[in-house]
PDB file of N, CA and C in Angstrom:
ATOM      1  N   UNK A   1      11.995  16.089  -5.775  1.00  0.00           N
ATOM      2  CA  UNK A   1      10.814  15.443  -6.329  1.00  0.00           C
ATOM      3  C   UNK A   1       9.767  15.295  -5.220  1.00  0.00           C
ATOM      4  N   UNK A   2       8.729  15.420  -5.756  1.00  0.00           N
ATOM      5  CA  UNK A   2       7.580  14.959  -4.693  1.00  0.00           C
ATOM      6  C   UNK A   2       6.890  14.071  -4.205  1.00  0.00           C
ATOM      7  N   UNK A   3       6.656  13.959  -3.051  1.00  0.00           N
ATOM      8  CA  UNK A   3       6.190  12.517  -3.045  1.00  0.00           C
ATOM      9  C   UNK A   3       5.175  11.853  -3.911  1.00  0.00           C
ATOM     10  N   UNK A   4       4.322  12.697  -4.936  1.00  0.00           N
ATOM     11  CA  UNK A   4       3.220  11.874  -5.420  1.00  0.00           C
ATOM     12  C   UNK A   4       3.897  11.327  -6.453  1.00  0.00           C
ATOM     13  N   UNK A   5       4.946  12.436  -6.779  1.00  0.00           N
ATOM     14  CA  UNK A   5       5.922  12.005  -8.284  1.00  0.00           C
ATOM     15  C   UNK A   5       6.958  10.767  -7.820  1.00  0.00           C
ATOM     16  N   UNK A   6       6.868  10.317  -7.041  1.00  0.00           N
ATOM     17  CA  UNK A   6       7.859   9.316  -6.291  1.00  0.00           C
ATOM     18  C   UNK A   6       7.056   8.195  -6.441  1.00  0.00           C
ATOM     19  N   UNK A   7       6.065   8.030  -5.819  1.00  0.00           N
ATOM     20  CA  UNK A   7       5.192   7.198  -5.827  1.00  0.00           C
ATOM     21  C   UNK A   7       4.453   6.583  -7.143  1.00  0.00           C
ATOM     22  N   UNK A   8       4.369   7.700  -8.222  1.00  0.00           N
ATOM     23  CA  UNK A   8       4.165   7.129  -9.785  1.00  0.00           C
ATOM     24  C   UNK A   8       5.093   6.707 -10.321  1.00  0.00           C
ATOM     25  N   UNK A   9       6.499   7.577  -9.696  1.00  0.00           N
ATOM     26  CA  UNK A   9       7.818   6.823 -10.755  1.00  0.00           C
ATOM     27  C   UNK A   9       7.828   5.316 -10.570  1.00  0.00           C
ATOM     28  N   UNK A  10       7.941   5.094  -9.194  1.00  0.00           N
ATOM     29  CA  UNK A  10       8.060   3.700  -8.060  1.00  0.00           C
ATOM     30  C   UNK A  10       6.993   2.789  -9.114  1.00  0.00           C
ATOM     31  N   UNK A  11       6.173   2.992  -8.825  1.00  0.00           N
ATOM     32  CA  UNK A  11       4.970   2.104  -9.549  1.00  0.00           C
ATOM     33  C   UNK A  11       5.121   1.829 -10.895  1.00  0.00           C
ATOM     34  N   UNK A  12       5.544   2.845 -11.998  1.00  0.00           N
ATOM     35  CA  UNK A  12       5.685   2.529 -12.956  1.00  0.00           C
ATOM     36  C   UNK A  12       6.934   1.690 -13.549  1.00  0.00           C
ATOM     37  N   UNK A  13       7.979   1.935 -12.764  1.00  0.00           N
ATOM     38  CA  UNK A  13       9.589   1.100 -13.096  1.00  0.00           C
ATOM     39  C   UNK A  13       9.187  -0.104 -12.127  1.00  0.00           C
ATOM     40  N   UNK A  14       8.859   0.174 -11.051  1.00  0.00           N
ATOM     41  CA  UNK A  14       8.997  -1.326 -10.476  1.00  0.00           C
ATOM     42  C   UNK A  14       7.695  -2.032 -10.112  1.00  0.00           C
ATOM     43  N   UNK A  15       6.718  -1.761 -10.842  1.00  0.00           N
ATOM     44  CA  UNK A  15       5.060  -2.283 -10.904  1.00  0.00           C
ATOM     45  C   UNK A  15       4.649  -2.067  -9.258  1.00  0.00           C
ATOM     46  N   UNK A  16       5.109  -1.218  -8.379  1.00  0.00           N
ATOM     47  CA  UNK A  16       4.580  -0.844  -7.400  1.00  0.00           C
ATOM     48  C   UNK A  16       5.417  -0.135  -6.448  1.00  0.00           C
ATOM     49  N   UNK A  17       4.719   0.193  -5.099  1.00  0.00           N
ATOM     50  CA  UNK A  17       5.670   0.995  -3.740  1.00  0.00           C
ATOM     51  C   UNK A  17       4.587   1.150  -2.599  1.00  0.00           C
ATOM     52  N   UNK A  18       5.211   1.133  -1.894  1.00  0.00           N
ATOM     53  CA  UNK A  18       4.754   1.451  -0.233  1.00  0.00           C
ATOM     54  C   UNK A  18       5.155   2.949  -0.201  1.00  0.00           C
ATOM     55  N   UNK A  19       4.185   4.246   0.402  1.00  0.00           N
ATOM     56  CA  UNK A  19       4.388   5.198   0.741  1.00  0.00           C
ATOM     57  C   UNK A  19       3.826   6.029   1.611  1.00  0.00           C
ATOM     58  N   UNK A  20       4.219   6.398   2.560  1.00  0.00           N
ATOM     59  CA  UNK A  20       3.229   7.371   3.294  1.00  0.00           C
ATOM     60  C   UNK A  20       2.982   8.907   2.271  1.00  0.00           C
ATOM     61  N   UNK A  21       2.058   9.051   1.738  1.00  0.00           N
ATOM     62  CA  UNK A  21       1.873  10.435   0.778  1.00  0.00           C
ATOM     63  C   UNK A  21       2.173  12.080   1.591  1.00  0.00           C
ATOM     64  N   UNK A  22       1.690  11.809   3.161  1.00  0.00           N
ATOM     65  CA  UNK A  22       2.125  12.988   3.691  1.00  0.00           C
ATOM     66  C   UNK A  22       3.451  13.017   4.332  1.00  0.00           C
ATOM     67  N   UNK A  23       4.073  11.834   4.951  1.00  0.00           N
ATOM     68  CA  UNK A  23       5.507  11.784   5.247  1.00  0.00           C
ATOM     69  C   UNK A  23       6.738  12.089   4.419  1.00  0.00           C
ATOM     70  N   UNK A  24       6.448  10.764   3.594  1.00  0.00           N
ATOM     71  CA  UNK A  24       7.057  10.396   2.502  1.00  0.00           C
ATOM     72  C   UNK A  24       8.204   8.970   3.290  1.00  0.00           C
ATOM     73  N   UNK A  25       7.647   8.978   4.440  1.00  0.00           N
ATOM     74  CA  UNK A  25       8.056   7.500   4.702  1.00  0.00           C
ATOM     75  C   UNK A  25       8.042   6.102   4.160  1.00  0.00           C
ATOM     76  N   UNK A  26       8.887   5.755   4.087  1.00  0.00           N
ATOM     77  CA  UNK A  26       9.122   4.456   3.424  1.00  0.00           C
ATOM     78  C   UNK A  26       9.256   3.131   4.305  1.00  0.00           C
ATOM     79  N   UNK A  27       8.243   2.187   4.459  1.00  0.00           N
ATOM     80  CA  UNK A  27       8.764   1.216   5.748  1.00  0.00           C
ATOM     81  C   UNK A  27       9.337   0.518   5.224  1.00  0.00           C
ATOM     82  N   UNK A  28      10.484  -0.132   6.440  1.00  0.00           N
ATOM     83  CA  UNK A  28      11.613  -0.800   5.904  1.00  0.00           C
ATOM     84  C   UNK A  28      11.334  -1.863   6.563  1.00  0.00           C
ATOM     85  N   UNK A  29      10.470  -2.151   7.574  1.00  0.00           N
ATOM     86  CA  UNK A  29      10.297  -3.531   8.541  1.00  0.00           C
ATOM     87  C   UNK A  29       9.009  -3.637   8.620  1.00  0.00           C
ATOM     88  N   UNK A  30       8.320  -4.941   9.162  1.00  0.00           N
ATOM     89  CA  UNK A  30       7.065  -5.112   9.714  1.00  0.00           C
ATOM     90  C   UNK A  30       6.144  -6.116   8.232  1.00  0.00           C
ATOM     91  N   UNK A  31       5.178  -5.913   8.097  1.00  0.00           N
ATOM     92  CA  UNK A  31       4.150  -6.533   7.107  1.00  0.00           C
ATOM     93  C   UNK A  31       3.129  -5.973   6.915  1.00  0.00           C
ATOM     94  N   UNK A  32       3.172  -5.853   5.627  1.00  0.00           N
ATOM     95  CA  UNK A  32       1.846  -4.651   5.195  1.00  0.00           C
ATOM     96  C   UNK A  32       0.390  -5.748   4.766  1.00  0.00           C
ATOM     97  N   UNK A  33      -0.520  -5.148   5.086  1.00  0.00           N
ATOM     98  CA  UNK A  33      -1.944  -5.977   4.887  1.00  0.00           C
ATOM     99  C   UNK A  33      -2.905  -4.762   4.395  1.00  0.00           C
ATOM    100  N   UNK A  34      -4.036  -5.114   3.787  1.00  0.00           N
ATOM    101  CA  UNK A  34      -5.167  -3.892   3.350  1.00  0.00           C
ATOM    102  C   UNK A  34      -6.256  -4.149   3.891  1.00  0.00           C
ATOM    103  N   UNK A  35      -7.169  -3.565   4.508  1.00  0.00           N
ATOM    104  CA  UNK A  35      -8.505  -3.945   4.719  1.00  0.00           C
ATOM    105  C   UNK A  35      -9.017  -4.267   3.621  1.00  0.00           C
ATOM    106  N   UNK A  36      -8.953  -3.594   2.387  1.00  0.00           N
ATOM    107  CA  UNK A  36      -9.726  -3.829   1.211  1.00  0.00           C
ATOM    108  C   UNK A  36     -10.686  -2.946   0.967  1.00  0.00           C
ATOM    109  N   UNK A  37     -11.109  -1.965   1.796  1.00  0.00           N
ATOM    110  CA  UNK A  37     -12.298  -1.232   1.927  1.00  0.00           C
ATOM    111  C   UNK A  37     -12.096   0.055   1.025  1.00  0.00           C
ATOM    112  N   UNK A  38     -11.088   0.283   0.876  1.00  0.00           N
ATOM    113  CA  UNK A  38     -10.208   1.801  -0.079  1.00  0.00           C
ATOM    114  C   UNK A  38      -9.154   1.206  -1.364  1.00  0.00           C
ATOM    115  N   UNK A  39     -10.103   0.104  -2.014  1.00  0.00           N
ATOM    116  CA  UNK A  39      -9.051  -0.549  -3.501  1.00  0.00           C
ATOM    117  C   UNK A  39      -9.304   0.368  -4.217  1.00  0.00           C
ATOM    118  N   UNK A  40      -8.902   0.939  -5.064  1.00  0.00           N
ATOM    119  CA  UNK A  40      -9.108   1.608  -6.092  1.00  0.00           C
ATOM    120  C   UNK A  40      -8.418   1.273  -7.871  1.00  0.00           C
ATOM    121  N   UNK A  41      -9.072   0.818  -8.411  1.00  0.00           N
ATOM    122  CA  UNK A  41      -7.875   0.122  -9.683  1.00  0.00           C
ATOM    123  C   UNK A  41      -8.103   1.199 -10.774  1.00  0.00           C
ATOM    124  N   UNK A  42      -7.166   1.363 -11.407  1.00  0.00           N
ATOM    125  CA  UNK A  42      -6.701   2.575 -12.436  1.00  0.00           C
ATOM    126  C   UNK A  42      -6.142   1.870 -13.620  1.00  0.00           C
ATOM    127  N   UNK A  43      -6.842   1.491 -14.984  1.00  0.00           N
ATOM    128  CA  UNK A  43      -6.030   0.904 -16.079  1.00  0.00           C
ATOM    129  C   UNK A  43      -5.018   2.122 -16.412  1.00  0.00           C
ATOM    130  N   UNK A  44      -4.915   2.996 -15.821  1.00  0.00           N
ATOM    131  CA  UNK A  44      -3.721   3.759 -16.918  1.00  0.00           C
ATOM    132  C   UNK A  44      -3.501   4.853 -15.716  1.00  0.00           C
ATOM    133  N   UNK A  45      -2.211   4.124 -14.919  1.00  0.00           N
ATOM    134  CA  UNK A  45      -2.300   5.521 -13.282  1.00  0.00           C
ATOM    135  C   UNK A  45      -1.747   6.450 -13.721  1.00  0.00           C
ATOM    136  N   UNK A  46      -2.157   7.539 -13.192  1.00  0.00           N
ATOM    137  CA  UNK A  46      -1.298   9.114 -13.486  1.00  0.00           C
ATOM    138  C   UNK A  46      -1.201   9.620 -12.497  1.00  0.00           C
ATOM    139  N   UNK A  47      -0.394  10.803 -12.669  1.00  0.00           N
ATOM    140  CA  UNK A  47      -0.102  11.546 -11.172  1.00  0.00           C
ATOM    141  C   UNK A  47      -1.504  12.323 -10.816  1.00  0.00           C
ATOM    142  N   UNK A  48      -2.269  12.621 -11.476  1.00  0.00           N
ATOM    143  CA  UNK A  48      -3.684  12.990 -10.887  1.00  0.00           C
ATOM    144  C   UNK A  48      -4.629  12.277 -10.343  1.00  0.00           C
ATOM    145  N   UNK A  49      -4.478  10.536 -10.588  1.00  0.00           N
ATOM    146  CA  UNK A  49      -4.974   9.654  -9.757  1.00  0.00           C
ATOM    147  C   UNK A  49      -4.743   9.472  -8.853  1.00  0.00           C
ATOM    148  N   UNK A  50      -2.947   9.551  -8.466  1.00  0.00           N
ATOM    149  CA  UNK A  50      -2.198   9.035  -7.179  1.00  0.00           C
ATOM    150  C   UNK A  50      -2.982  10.568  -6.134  1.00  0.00           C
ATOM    151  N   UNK A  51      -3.074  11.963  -6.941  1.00  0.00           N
ATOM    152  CA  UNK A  51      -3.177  12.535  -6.062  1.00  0.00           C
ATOM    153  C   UNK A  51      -4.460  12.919  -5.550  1.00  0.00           C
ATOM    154  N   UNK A  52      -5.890  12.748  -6.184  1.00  0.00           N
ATOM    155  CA  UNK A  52      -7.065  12.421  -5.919  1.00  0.00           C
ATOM    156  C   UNK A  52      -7.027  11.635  -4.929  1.00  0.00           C
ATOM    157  N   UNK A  53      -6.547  10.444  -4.641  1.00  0.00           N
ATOM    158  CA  UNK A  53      -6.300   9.099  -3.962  1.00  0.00           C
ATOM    159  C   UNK A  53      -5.616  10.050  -2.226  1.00  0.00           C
ATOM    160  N   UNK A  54      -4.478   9.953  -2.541  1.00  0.00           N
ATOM    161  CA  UNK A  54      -4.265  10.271  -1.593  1.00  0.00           C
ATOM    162  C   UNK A  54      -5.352  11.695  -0.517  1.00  0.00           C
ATOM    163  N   UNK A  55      -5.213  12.739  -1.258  1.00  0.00           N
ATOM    164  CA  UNK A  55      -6.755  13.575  -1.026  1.00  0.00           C
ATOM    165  C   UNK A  55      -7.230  13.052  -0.140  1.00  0.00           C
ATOM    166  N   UNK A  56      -7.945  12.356  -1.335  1.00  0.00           N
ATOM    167  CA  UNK A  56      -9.375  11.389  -0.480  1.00  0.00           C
ATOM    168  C   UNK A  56      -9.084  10.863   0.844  1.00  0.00           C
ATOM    169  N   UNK A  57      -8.063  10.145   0.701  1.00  0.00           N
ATOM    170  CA  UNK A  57      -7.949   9.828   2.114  1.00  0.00           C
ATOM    171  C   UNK A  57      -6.521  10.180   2.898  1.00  0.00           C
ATOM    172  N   UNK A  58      -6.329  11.306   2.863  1.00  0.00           N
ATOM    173  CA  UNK A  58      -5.208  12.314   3.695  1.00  0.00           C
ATOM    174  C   UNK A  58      -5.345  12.117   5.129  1.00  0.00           C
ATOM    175  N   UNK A  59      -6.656  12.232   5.916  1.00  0.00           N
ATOM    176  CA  UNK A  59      -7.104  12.121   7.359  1.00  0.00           C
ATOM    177  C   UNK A  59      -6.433  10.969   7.790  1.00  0.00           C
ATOM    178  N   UNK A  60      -6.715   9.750   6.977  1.00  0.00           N
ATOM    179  CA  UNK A  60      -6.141   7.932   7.704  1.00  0.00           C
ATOM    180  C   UNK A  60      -4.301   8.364   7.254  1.00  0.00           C
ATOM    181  N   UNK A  61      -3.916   8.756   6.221  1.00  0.00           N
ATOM    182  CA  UNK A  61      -2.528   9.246   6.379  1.00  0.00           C
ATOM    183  C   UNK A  61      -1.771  10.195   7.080  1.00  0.00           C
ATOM    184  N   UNK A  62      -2.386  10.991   7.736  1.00  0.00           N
ATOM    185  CA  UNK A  62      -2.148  12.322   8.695  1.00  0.00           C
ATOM    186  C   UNK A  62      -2.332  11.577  10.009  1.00  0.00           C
ATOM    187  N   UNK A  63      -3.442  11.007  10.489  1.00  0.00           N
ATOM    188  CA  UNK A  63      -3.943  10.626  11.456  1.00  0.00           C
ATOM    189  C   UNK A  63      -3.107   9.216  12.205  1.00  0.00           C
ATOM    190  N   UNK A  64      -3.023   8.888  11.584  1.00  0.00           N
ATOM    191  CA  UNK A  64      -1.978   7.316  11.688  1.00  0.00           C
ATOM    192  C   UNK A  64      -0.509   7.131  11.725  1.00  0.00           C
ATOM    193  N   UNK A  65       0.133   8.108  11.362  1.00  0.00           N
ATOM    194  CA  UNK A  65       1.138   8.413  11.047  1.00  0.00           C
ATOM    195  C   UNK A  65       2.116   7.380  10.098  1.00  0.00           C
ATOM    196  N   UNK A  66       3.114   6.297  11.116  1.00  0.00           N
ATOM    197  CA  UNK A  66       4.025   5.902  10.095  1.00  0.00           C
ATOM    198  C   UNK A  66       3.536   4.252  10.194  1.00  0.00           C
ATOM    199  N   UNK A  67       2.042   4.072  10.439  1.00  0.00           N
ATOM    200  CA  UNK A  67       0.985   2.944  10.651  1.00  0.00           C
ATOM    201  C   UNK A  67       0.379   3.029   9.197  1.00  0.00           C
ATOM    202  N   UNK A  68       0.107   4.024   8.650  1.00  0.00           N
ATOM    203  CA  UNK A  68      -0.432   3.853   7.454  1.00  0.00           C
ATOM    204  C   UNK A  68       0.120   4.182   6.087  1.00  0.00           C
ATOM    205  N   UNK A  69       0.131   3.969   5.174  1.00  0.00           N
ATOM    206  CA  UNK A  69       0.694   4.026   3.808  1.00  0.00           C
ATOM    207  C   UNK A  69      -0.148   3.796   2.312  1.00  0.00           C
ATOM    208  N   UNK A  70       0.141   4.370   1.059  1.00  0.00           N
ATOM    209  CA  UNK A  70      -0.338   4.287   0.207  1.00  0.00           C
ATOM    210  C   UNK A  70       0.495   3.339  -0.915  1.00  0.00           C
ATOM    211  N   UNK A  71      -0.482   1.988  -0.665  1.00  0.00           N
ATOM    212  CA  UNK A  71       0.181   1.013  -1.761  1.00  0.00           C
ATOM    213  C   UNK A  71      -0.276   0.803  -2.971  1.00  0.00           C
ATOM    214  N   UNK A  72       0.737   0.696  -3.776  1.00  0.00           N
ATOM    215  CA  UNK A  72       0.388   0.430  -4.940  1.00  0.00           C
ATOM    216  C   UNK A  72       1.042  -1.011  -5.567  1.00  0.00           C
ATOM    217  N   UNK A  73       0.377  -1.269  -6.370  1.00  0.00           N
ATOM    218  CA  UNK A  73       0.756  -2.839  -7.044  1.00  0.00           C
ATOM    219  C   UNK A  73       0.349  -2.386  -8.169  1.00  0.00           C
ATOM    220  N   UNK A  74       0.875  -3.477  -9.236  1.00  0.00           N
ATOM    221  CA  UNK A  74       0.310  -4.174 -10.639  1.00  0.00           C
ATOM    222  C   UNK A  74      -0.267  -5.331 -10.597  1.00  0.00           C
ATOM    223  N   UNK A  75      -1.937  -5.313 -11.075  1.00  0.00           N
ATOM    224  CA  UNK A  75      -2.419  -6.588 -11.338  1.00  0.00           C
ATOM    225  C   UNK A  75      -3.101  -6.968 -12.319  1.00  0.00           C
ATOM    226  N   UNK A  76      -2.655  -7.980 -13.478  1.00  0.00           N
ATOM    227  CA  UNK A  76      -2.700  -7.886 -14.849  1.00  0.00           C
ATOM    228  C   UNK A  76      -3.101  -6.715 -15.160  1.00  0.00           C
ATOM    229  N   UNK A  77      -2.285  -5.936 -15.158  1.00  0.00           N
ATOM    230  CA  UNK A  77      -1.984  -4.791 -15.973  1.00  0.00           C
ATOM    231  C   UNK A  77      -2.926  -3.274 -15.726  1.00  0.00           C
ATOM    232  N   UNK A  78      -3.449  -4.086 -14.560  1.00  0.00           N
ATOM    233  CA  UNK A  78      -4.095  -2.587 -14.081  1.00  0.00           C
ATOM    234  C   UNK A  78      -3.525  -2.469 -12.658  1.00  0.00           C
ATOM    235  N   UNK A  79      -3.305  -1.168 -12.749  1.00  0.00           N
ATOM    236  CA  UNK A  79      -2.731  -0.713 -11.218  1.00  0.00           C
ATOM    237  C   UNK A  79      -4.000  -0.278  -9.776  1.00  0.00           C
ATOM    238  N   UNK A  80      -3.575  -0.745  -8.792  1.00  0.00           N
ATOM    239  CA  UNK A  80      -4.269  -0.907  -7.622  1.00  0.00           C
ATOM    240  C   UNK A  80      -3.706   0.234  -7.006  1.00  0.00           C
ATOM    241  N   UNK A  81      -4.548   0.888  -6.234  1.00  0.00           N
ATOM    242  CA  UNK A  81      -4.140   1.950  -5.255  1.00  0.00           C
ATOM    243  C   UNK A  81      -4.822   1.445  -4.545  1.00  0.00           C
ATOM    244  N   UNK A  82      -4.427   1.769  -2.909  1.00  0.00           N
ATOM    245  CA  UNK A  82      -4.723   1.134  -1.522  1.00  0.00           C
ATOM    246  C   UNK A  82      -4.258   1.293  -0.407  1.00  0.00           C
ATOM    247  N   UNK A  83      -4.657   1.191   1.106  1.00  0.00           N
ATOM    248  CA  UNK A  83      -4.199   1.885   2.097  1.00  0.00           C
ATOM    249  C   UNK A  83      -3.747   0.336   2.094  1.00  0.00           C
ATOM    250  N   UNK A  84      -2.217   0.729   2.727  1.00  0.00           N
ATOM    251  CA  UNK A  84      -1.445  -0.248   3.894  1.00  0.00           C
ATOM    252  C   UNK A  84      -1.363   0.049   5.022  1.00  0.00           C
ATOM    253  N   UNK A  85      -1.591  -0.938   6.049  1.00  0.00           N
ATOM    254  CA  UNK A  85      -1.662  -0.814   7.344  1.00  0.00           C
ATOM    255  C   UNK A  85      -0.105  -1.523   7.506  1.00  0.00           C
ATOM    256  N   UNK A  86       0.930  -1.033   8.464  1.00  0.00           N
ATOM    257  CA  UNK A  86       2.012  -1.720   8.639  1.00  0.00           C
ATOM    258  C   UNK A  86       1.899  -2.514  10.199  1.00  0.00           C
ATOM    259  N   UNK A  87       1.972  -3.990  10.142  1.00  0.00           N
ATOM    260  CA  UNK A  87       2.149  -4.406  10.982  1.00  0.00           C
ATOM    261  C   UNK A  87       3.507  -4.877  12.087  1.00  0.00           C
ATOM    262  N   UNK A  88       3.513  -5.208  13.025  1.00  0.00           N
ATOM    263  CA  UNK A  88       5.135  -5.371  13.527  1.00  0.00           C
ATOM    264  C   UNK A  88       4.905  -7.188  13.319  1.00  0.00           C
ATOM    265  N   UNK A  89       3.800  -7.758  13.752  1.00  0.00           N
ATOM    266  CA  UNK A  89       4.534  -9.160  13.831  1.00  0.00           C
ATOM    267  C   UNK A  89       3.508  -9.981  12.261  1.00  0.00           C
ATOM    268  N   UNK A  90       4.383 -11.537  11.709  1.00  0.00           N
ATOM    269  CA  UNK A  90       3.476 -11.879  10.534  1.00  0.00           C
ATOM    270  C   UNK A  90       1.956 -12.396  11.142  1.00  0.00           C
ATOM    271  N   UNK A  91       1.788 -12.710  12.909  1.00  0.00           N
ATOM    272  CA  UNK A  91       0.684 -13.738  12.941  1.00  0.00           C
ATOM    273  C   UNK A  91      -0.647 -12.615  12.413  1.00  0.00           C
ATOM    274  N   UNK A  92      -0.083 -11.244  13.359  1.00  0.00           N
ATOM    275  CA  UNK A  92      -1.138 -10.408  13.427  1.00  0.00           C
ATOM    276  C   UNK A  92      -1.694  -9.753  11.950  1.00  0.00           C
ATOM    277  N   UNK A  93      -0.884  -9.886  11.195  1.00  0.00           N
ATOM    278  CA  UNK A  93      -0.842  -9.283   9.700  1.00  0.00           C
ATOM    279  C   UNK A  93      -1.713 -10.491   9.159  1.00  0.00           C
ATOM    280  N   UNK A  94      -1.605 -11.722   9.127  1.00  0.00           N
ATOM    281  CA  UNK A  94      -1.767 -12.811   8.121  1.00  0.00           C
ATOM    282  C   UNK A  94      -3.598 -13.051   9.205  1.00  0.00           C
ATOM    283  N   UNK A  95      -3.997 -12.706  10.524  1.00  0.00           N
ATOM    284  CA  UNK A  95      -5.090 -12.855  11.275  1.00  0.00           C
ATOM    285  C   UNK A  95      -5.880 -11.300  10.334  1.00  0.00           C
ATOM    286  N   UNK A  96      -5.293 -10.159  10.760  1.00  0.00           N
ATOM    287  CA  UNK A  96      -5.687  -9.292  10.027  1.00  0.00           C
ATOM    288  C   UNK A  96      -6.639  -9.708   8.315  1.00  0.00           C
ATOM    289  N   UNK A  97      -5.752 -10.185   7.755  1.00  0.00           N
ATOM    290  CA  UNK A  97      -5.815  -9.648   6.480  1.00  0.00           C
ATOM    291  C   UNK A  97      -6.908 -10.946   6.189  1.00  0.00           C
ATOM    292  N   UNK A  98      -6.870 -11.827   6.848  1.00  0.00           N
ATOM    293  CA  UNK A  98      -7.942 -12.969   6.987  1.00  0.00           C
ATOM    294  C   UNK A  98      -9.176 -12.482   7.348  1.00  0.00           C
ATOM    295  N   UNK A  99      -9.334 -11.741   8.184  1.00  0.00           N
ATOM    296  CA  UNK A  99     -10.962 -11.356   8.928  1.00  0.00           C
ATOM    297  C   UNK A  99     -11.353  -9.896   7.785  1.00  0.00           C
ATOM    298  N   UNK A 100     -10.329  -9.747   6.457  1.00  0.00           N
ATOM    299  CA  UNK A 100     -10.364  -8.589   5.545  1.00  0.00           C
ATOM    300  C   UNK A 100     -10.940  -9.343   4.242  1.00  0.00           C
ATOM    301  N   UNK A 101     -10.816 -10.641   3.919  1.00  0.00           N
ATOM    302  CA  UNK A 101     -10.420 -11.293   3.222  1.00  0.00           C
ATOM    303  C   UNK A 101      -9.224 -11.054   1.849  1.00  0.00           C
ATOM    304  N   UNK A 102      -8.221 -10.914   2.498  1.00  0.00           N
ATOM    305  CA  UNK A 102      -6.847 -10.678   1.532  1.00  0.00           C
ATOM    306  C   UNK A 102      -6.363 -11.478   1.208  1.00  0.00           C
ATOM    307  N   UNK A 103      -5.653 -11.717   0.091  1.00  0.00           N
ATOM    308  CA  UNK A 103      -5.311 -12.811  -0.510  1.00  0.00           C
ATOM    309  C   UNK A 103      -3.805 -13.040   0.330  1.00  0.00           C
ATOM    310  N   UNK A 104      -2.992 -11.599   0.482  1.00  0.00           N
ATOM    311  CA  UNK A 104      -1.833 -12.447   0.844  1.00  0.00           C
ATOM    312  C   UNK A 104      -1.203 -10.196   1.911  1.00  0.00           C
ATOM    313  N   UNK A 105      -0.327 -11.293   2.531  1.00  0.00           N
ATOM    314  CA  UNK A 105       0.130  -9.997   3.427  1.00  0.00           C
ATOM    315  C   UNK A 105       1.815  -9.554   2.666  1.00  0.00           C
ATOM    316  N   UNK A 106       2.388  -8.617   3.124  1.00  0.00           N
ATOM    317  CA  UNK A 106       3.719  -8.484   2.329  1.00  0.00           C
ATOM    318  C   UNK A 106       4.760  -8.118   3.292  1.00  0.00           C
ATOM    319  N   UNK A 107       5.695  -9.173   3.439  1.00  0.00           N
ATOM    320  CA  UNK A 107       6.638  -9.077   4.286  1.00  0.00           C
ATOM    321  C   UNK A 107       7.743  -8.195   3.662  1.00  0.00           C
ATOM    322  N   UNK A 108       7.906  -6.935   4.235  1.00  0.00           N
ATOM    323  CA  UNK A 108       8.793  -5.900   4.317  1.00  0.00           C
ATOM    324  C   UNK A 108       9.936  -6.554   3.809  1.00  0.00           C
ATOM    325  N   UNK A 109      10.539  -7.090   5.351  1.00  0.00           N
ATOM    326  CA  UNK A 109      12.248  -7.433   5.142  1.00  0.00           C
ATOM    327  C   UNK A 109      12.476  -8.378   4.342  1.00  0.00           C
ATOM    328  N   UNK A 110      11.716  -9.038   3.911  1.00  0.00           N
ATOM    329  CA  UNK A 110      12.236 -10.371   2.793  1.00  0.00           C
ATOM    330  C   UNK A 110      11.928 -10.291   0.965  1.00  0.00           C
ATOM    331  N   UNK A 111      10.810  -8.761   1.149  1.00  0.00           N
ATOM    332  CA  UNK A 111      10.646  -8.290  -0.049  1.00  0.00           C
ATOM    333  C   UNK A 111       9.444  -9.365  -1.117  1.00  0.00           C
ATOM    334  N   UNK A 112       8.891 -10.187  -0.142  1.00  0.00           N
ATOM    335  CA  UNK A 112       7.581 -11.520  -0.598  1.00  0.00           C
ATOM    336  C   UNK A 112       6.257 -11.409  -0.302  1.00  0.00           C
ATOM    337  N   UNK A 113       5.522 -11.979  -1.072  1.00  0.00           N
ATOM    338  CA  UNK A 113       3.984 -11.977  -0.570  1.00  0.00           C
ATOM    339  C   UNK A 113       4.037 -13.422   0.313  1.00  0.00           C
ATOM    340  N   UNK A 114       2.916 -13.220   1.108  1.00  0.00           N
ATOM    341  CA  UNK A 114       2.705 -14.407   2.287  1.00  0.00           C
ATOM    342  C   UNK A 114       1.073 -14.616   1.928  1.00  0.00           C
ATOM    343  N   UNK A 115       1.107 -15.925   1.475  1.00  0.00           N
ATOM    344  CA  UNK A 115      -0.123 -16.073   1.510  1.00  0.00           C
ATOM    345  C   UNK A 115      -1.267 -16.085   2.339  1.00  0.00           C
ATOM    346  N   UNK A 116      -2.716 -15.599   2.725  1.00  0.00           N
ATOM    347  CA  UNK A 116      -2.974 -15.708   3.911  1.00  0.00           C
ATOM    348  C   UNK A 116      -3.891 -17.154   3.840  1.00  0.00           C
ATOM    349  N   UNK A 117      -4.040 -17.546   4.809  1.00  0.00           N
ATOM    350  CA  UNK A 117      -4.082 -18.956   5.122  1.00  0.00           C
ATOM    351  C   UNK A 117      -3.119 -20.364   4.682  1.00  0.00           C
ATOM    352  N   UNK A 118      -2.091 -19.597   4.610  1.00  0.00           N
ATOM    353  CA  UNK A 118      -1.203 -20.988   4.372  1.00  0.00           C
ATOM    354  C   UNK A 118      -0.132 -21.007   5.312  1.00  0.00           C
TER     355      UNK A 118
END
C-alpha cells in the first residue's frame, strides 16, 4: 500500500495520523505542534486531496526529513490536513505552538493533546 493510501485509511478508521508522505515515517516519540500557516480543511478527504496536499508541499517534507510530517485530524466532521513539526522536548513544543497560536500540542508517547497555555 502506499503511503497516501495509508494516510487516508489512518484518517478515516481512526479520525486521523501523523505521516511523513515521502518517508512513510511514523513518529513514535517527541510532540507534534503546527505553525498553522499550511491548514487545509476538506469536508469530504479523498486520496486526491491527501495527494495535492502533500505535492504542494513535498520540498518542507523532502527537505526536513523525519522533523516534518503530514497531519491529519477530525474536527466536527471536517478533516484538517497540516504540516507537523516533531519536537523532542514538551516546553519547546507548547512555546512553539504558542508564538503559532495553537490550541494544543500532541504528545506522541502518551497518545494526548496538551493544551497550550495550561
Amino acid at each position: 500500500m502506499n503511503v497516501i493510501q495509508q494516510i487516508l485509511n489512518a484518517t478515516k478508521r481512526r479520525g486521523g495520523c501523523t505521516i511523513n508522505p515521502v518517508t512513510g515515517e511514523i513518529p513514535t516519540t517527541g510532540y507534534l505542534v503546527s505553525s498553522g500557516e499550511h491548514e487545509r480543511k476538506v469536508p469530504r478527504v479523498t486520496y486526491a486531496d491527501i495527494k495535492a496536499y502533500a505535492a504542494e508541499h513535498n520540498a518542507a517534507f523532502s527537505a526536513k526529513g523525519s522533523l516534518v510530517f503530514l497531519g491529519t485530524w477530525k474536527q466536527s466532521g471536517i478533516t484538517c490536513l497540516d504540516i507537523s513539526i516533531r519536537l523532542a522536548d514538551k516546553e519547546s513544543a507548547l512555546t512553539f505552538g504558542a508564538l503559532n497560536d495553537q490550541l494544543a500540542v500532541y504528545d506522541i508517547g502518551k497518545g494526548v493533546d496538551i493544551e497550550v497555555g495550561s
